[in-house]
Protein backbone atom coordinates (compact mmCIF):
# COMPACT_ATOMS: atom_id res chain seq x y z
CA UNK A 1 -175.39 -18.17 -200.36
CA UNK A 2 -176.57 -21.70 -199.42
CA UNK A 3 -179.26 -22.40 -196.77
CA UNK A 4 -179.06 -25.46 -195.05
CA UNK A 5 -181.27 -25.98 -192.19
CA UNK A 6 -180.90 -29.20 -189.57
CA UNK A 7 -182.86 -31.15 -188.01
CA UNK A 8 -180.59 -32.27 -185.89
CA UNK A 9 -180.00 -29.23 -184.59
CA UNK A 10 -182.47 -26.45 -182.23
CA UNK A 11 -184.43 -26.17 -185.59
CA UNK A 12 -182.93 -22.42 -186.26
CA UNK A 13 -181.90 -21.45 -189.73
CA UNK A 14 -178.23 -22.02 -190.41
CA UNK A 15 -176.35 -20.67 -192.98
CA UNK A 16 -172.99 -21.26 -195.19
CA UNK A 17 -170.62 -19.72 -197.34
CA UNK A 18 -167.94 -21.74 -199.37
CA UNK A 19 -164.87 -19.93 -197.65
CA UNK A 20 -165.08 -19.52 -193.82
CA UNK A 21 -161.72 -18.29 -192.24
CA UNK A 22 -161.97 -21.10 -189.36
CA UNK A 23 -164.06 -24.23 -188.56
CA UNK A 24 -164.12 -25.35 -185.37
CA UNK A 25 -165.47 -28.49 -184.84
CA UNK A 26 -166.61 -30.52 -181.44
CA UNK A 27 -169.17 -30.08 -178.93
CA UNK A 28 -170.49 -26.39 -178.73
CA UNK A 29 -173.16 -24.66 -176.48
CA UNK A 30 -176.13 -23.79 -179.25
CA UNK A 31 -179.18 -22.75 -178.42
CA UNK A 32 -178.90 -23.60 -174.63
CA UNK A 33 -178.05 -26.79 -175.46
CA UNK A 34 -174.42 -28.75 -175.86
CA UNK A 35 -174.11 -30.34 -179.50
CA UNK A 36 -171.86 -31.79 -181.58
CA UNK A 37 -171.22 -29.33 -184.32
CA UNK A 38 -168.97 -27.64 -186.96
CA UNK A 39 -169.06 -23.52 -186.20
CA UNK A 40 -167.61 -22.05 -189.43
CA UNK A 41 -166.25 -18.45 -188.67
CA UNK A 42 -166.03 -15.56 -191.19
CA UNK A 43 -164.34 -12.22 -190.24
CA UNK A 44 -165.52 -11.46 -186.79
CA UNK A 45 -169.32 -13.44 -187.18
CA UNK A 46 -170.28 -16.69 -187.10
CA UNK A 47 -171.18 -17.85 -190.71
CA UNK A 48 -172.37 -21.47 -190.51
CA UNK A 49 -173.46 -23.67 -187.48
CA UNK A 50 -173.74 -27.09 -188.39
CA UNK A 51 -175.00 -29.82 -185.98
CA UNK A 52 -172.88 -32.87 -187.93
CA UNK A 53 -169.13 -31.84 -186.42
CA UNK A 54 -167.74 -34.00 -189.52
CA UNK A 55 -169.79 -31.79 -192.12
CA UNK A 56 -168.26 -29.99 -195.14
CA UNK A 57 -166.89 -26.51 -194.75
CA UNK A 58 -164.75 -24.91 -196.52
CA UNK A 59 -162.10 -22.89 -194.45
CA UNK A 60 -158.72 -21.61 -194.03
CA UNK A 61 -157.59 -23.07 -191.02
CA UNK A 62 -159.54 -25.89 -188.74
CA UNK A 63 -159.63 -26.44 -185.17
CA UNK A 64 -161.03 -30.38 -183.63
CA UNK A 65 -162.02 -29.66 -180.24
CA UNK A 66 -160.43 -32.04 -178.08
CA UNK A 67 -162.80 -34.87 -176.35
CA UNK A 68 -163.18 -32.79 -172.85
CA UNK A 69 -163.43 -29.67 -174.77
CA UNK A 70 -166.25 -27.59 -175.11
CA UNK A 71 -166.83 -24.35 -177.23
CA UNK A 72 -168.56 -22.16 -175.24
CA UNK A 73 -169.64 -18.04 -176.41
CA UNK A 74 -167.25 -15.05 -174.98
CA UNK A 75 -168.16 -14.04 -171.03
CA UNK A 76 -169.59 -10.56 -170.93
CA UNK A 77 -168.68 -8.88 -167.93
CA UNK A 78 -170.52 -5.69 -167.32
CA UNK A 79 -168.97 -4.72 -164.21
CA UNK A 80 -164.81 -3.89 -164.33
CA UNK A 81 -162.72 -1.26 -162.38
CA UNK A 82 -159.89 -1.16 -165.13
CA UNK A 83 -158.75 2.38 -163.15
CA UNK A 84 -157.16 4.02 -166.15
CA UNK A 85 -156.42 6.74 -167.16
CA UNK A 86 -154.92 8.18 -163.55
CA UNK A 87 -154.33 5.04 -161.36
CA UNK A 88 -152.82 2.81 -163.80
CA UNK A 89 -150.68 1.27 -161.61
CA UNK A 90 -153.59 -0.52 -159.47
CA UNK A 91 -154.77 -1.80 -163.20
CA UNK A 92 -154.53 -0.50 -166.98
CA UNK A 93 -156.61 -1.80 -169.63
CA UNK A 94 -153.17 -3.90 -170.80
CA UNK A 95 -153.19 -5.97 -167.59
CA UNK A 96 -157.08 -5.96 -167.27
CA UNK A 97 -157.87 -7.18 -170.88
CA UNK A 98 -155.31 -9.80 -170.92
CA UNK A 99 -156.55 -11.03 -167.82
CA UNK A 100 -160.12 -10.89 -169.27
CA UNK A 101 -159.33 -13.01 -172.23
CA UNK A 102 -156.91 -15.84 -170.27
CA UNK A 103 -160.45 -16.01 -167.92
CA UNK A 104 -162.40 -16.71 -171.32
CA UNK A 105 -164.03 -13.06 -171.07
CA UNK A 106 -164.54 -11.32 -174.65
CA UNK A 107 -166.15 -8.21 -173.67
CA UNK A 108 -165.20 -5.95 -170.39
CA UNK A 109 -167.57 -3.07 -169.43
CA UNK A 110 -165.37 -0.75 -167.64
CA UNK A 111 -167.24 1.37 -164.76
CA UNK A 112 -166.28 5.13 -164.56
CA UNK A 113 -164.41 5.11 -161.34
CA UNK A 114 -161.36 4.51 -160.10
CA UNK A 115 -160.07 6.00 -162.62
CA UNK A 116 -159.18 9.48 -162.52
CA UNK A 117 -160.65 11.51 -164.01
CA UNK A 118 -163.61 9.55 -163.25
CA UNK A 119 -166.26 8.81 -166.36
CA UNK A 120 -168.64 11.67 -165.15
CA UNK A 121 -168.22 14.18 -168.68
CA UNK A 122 -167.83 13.44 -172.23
CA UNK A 123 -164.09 14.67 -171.89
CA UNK A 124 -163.23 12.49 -169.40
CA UNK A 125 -164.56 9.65 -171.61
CA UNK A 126 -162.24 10.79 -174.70
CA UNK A 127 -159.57 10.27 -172.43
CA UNK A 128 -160.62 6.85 -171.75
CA UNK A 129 -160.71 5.63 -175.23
CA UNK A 130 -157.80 7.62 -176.06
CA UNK A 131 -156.20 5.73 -173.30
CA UNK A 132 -157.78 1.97 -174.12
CA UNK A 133 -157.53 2.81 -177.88
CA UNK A 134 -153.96 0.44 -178.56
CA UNK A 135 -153.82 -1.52 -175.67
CA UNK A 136 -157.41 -3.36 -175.50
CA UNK A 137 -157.25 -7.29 -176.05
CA UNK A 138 -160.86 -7.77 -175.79
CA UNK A 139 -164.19 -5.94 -176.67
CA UNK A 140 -164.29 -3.05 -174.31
CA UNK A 141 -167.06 -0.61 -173.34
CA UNK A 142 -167.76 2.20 -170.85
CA UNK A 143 -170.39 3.30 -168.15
CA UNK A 144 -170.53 7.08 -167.09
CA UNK A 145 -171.10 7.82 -163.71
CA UNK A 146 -173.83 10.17 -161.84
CA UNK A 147 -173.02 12.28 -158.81
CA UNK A 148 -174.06 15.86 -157.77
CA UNK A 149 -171.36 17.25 -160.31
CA UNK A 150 -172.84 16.41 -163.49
CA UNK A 151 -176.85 15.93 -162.71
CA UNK A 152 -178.47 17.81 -166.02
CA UNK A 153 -175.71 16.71 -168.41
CA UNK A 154 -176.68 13.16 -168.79
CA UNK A 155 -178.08 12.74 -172.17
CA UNK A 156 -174.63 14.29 -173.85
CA UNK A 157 -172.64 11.37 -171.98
CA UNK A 158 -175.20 8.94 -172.91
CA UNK A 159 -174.99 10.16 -176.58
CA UNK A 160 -171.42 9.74 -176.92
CA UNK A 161 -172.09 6.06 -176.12
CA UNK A 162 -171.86 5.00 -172.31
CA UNK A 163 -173.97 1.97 -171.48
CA UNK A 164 -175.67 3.56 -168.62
CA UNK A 165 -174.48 5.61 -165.28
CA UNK A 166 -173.47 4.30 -162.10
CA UNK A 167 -174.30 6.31 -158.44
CA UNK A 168 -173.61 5.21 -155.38
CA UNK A 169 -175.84 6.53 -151.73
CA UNK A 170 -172.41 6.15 -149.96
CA UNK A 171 -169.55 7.11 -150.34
CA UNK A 172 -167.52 5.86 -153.42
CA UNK A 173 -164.28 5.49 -151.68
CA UNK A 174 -162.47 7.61 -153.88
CA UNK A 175 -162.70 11.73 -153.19
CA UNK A 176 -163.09 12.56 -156.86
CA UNK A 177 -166.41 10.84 -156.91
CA UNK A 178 -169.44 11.83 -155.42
CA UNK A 179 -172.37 10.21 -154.08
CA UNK A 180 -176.01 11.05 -153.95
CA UNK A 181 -178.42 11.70 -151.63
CA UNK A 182 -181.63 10.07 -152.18
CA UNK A 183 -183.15 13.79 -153.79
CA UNK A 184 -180.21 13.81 -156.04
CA UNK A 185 -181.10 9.78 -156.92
CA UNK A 186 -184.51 11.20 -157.72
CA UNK A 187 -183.80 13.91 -159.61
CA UNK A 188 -180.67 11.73 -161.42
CA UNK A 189 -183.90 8.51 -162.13
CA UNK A 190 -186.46 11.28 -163.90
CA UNK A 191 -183.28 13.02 -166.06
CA UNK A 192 -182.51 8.98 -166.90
CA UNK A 193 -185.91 8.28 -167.47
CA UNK A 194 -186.38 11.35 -169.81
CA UNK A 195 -184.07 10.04 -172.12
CA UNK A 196 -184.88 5.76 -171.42
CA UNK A 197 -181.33 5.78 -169.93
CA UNK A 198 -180.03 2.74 -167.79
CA UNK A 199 -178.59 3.72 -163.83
CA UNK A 200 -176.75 1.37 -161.86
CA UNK A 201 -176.77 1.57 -158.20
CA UNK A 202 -174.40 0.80 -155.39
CA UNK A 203 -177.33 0.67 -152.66
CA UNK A 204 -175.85 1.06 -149.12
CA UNK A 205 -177.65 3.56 -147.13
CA UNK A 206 -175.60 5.89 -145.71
CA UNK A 207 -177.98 6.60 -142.89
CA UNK A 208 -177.64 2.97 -141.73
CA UNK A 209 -174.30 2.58 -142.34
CA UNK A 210 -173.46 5.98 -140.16
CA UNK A 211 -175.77 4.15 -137.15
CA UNK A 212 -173.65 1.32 -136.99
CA UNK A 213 -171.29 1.46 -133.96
CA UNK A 214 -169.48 -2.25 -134.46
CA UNK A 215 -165.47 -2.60 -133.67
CA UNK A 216 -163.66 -4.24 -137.18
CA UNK A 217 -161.53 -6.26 -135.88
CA UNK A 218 -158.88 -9.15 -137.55
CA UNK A 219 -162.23 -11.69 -138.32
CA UNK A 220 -163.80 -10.64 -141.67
CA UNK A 221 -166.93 -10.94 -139.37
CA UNK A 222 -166.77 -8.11 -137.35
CA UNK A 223 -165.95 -5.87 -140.94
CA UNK A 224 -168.96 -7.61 -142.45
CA UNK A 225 -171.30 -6.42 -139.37
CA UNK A 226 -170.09 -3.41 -139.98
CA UNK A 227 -171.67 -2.14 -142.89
CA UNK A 228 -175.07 -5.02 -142.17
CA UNK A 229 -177.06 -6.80 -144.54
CA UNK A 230 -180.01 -3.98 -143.37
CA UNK A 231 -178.03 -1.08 -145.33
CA UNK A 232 -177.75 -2.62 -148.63
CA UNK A 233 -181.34 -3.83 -148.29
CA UNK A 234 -182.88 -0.32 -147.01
CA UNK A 235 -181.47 1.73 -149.79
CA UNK A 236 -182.65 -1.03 -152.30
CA UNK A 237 -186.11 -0.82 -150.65
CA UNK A 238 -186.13 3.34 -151.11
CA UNK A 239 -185.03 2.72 -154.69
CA UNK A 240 -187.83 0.64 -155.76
CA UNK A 241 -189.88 3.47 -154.14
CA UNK A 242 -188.30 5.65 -156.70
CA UNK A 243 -188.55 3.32 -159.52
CA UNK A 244 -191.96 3.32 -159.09
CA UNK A 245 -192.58 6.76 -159.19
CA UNK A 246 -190.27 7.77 -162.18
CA UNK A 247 -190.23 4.93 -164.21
CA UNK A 248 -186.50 4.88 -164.53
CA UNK A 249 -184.98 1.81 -166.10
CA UNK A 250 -182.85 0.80 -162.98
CA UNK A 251 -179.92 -2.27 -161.90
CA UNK A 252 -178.81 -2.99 -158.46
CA UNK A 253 -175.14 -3.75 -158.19
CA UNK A 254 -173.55 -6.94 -156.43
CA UNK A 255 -176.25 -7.74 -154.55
CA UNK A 256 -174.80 -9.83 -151.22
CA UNK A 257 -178.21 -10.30 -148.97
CA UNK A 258 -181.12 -12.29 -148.63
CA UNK A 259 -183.42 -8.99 -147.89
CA UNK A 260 -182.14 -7.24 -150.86
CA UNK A 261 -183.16 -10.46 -152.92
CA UNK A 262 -186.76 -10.08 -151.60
CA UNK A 263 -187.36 -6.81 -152.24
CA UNK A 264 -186.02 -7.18 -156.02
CA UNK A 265 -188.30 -9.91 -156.30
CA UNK A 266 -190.86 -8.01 -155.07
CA UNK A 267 -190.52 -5.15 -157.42
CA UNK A 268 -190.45 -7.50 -160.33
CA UNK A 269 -193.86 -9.01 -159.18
CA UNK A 270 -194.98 -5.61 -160.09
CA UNK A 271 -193.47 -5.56 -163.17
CA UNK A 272 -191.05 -2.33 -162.56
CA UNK A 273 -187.92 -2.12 -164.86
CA UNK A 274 -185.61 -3.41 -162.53
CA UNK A 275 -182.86 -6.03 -162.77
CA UNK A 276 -180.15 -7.12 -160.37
CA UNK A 277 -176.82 -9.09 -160.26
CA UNK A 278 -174.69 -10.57 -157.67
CA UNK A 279 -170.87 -11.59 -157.92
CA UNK A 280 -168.65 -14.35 -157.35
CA UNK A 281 -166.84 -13.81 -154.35
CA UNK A 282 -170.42 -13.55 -152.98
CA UNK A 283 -171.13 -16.68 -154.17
CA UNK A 284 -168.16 -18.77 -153.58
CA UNK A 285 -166.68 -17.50 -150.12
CA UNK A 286 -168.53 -16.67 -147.13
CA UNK A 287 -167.58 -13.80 -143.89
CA UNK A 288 -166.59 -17.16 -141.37
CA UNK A 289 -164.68 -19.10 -143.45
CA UNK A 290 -161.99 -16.10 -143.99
CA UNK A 291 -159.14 -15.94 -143.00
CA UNK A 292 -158.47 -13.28 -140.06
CA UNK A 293 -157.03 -10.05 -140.99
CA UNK A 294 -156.77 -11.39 -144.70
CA UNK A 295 -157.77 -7.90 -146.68
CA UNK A 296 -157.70 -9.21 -150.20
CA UNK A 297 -161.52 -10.03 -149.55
CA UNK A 298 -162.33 -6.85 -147.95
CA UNK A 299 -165.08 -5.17 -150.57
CA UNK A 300 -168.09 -3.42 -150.11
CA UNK A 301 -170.75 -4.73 -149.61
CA UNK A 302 -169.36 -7.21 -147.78
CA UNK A 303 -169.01 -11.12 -148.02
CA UNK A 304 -171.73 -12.55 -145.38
CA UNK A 305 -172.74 -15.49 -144.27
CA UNK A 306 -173.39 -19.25 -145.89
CA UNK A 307 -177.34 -18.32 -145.18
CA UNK A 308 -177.00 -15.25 -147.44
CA UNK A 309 -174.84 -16.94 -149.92
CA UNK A 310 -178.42 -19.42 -150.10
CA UNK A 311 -180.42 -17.16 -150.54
CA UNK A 312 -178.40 -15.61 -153.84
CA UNK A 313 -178.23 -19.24 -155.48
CA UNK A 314 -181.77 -19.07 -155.12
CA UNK A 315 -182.37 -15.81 -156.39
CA UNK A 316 -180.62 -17.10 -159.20
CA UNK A 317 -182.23 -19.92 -159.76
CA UNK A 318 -185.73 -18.35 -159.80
CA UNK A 319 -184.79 -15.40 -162.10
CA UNK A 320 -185.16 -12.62 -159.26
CA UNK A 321 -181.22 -12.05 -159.92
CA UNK A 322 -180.36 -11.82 -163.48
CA UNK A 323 -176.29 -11.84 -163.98
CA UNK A 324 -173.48 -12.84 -162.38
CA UNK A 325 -170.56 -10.45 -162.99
CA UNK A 326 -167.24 -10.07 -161.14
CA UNK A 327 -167.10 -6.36 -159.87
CA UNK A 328 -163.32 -6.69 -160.27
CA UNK A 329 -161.56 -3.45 -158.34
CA UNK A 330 -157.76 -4.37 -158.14
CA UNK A 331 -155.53 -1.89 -156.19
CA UNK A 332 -151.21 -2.06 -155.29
CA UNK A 333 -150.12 -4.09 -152.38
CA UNK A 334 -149.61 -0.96 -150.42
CA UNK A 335 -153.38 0.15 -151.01
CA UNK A 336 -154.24 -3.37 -149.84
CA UNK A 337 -152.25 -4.11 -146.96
CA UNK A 338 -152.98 -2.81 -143.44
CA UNK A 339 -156.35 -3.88 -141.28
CA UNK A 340 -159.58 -4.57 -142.35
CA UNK A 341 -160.83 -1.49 -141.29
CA UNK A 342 -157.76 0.64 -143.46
CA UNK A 343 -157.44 -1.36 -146.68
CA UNK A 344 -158.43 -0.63 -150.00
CA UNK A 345 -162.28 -2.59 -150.35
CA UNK A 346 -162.07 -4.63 -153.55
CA UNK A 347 -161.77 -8.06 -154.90
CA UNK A 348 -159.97 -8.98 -158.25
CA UNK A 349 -161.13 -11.65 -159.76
CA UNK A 350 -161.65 -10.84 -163.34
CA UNK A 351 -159.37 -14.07 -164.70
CA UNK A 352 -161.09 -16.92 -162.48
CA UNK A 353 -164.69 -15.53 -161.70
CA UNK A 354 -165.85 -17.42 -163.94
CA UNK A 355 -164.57 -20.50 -163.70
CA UNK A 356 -164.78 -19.73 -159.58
CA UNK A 357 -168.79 -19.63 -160.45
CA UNK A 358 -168.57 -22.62 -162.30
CA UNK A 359 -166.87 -24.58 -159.36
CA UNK A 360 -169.79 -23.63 -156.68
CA UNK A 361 -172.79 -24.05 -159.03
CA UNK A 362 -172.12 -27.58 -159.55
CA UNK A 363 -171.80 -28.51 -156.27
CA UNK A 364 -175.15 -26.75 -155.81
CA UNK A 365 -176.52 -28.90 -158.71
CA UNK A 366 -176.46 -26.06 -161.38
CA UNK A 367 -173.80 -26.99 -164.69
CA UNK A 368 -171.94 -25.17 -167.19
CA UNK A 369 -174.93 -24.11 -168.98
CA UNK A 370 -176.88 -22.11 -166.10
CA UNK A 371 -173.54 -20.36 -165.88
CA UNK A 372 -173.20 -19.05 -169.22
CA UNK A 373 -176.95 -17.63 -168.80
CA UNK A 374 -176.05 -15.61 -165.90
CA UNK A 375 -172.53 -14.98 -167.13
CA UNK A 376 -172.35 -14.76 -170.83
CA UNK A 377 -176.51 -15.07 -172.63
CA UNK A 378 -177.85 -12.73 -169.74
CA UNK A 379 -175.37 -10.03 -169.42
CA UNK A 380 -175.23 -9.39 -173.32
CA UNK A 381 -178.64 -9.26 -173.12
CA UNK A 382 -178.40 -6.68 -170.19
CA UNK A 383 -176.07 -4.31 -172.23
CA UNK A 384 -177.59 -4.74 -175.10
CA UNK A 385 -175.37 -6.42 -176.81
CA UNK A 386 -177.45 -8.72 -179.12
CA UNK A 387 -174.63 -9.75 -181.42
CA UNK A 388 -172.85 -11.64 -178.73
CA UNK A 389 -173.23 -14.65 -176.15
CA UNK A 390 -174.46 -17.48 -177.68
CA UNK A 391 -173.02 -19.49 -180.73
CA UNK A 392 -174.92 -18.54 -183.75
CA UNK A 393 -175.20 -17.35 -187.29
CA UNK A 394 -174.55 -14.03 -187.44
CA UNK A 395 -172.96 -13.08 -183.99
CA UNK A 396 -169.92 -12.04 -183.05
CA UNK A 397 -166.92 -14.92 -183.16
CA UNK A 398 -166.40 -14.08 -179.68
CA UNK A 399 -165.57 -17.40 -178.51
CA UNK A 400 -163.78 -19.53 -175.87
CA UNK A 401 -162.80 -23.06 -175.86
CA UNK A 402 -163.00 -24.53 -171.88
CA UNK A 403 -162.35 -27.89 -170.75
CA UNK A 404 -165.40 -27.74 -168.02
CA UNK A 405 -163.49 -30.98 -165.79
CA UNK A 406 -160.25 -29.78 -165.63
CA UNK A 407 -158.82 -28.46 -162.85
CA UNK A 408 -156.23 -26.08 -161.95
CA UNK A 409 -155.14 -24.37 -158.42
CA UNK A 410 -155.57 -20.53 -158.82
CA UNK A 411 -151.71 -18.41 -157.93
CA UNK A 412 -152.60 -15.04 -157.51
CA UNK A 413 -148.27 -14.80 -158.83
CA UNK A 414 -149.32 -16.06 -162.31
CA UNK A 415 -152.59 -13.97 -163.29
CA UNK A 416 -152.22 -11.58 -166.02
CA UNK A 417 -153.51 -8.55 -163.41
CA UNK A 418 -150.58 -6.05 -162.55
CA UNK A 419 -150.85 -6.66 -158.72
CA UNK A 420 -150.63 -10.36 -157.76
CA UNK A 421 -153.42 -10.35 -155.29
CA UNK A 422 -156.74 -12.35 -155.11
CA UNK A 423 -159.43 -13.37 -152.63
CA UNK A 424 -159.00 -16.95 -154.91
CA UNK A 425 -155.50 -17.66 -154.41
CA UNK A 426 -155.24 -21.31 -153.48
CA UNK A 427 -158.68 -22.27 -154.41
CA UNK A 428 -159.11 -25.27 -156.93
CA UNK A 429 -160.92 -24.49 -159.34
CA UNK A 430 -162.65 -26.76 -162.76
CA UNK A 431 -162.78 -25.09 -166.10
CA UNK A 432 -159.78 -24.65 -167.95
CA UNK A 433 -159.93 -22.00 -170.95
CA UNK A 434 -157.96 -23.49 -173.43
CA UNK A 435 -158.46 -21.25 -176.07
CA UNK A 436 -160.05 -17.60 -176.35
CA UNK A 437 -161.34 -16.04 -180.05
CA UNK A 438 -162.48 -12.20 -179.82
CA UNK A 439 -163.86 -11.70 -183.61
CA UNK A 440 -162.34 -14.80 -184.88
CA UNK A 441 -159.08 -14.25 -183.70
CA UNK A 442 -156.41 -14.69 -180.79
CA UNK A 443 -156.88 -11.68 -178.63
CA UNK A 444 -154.69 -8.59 -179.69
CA UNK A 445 -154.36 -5.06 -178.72
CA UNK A 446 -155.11 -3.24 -181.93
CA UNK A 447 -158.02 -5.10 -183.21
CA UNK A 448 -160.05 -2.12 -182.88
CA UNK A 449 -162.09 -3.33 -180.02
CA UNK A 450 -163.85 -0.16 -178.17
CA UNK A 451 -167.29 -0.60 -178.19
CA UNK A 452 -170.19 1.85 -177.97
CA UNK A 453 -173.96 1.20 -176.40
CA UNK A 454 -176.30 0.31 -178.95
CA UNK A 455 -179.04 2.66 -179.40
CA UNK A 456 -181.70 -0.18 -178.49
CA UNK A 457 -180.45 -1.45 -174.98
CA UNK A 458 -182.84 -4.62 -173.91
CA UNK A 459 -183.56 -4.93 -170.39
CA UNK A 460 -183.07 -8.58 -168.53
CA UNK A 461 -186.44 -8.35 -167.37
């Protein structure tokens, strides 16, 4: 094997074999920087990245990026609701996955619920893979899920490969699906702990949200004051308590409020082993700008104010949130029609997140790059997946090819998901993904793409 390192390049070692199955050659995102270089791919890894785009490799087929195009690594989205097996029809990992890779997403992490059964026993994970197994087009793994069924039996689930578990304080929205009282949380963080386990937390407090006497009406306002900012920051507040008492490797889910984004900060000051993310629809669309009565952004927590939405770009931009994933929870037209106060709470968004993220952060003075770190470098490094989001020798050839000026306008009609609804329809939108590689390839269903938690999961912070 020949060495070859460049100066031209972030000073890493490169290396190259004579027969790559692809070059692709243009400006690429290495090394947190955008280059002009030839990426040789062999199998599923990268095998050579070279900064002179014009350099000599030898490969099967060749790709020249075209003059906007940039090569960009896979997004990793750690938070899906694919819904199968047992509510297919809202989802499937078919629709989901295809949807996933049009977006420029190479690896979904599926949360245990709303499928049915949900992810809460090592059986009901066989059925997912069983169920994923043919019909996957992009690297897929799983969470379990905690609630007052299974507390004791973590460490099999986490055995058999889950990337963590997932409990919510309120209720879950589906009946199969518990949630747990803050002794239950405790007890679930020191079984975690025992074993260095990751939990995920939807943190409403139930208390506050039961206090809250508000009419929902047609404006998205009167839902949002429904379930207040205070709730979701509350129950973050008693989970740092906890944190700091068992030790328990610990994420807050889609974070939507200014509070919340304190009190992780807060916590990280003193160095607990917490991380956080927020989502898109949080970040792109706020409660007063909604249409009224429109339910395809009703979702839990809700979307608040332009003041919150400030205060997540900030947390972002000073490292108190980590990632930025989508949180996508699809449904039927039936589940989603009705009021505000009746419909299903969910936003699908897995296709145009991303480039919905995009959109915003430049406006806010953030570019491409600061996107792929919350979207793509950060969230690998989150799950653990080292061999994936960024464009290097040895990773996976998980891949995507985005022209970052285009524009497009986003049809809910022509997304890949199997219900053609989205809080984006109508919204312009820049990146257009030209191209998606998962392991060196176009995207297809039996590519053997189930993944499993690596035994050494890195924390964000």
């Amino acid at each position: 094997m020949e060495t070859i390192i460049s100066q031209q390049s972030t000073g890493a070692r490169v290396d190259r074999e004579p027969a790559d199955d692809l070059v692709i050659r243009g400006r690429a995102f290495v090394g947190g920087a955008f280059v002009d270089a030839a990426v040789g791919i062999r199998g599923e890894r990268i095998g050579a990245v070279l900064a002179d785009p014009g350099a000599e490799v030898h490969a099967g087929t060749e790709i020249r990026l075209r003059p906007d195009e940039v090569l960009i690594p896979g997004i990793v989205d750690t938070h899906v609701h694919i819904n199968e097996p047992g509510r297919t029809e809202w989802e499937g990992f078919d629709h989901a996955t295809r949807a996933a890779a049009a977006g420029g997403v190479t690896t979904v992490i599926d949360m245990p619920l709303n499928s049915n059964p949900p992810t809460l026993s090592v059986d009901a994970l066989d059925l997912k893979r069983h169920a994923a197994a043919t019909q996957t087009y992009t690297q897929l793994g799983f969470w379990g899920g905690v609630d007052a069924t299974n507390l004791g039996g973590l460490e099999e689930l986490w055995r058999a490969g889950v990337f963590g578990f997932k409990c919510f304080l309120s209720p879950s929205g589906v009946d199969e699906y518990g949630s747990l009282s803050y002794a239950g949380l405790e007890r679930a963080m020191r079984e975690i702990a025992g074993f260095g386990g990751l939990l995920i937390i939807h943190a409403e407090d139930p208390g506050e949200l039961a206090a809250v006497r508000r009419p929902i009406g047609r404006t998205y306002r009167s839902f949002a004051d429904s379930r207040p900012a205070v709730s979701e920051a509350r129950a973050v507040e008693r989970v740092m308590d906890l944190v700091r008492e068992t030790g328990c490797r610990t994420h807050i889910l889609h974070v939507s409020s200014a509070r919340s984004v304190r009190a992780i900060a807060r916590a990280k000051e003193e160095r607990l082993p917490v991380s956080a993310e927020t989502c898109p629809h949080y970040l792109t669309l706020d409660c007063d700008h909604i249409p009224d009565g429109d339910t395809s952004y009703k979702c839990c927590p809700p979307i608040r104010d332009v003041h919150e939405q400030d205060a997540l770009w900030q947390g972002l931009a000073d490292g108190t949130l980590d990632i930025v994933v989508t949180d996508h929870s699809p449904t039927t037209a039936a589940m989603k029609s009705g009021t505000l106060a009746t419909a299903w709470g969910g936003v699908s968004s897995l296709q145009v997140g991303f480039r919905a993220v995009l959109t915003q952060a430049r406006r806010r003075g953030f570019g491409l790059a600061d996107v792929l770190g919350w979207m793509s470098v950060n969230t690998s490094r989150f799950a653990g997946l080292e061999d994936r989001g960024g464009i290097e020798v040895g990773k996976r050839a998980d891949l995507a090819v985005i022209a970052p000026d285009a524009s497009f306008v986003v049809d809910a009609a022509r997304l890949e998901s199997r219900n053609p609804i989205s809080a984006f329809d109508g919204m312009t939108v820049n990146g257009v993904i030209r191209r998606t590689l998962v392991g060196g390839a176009e995207p297809h269903a039996d590519a053997g793409n189930l993944i499993v938690r690596p035994w050494r999961a890195v924390s964000t912070s």
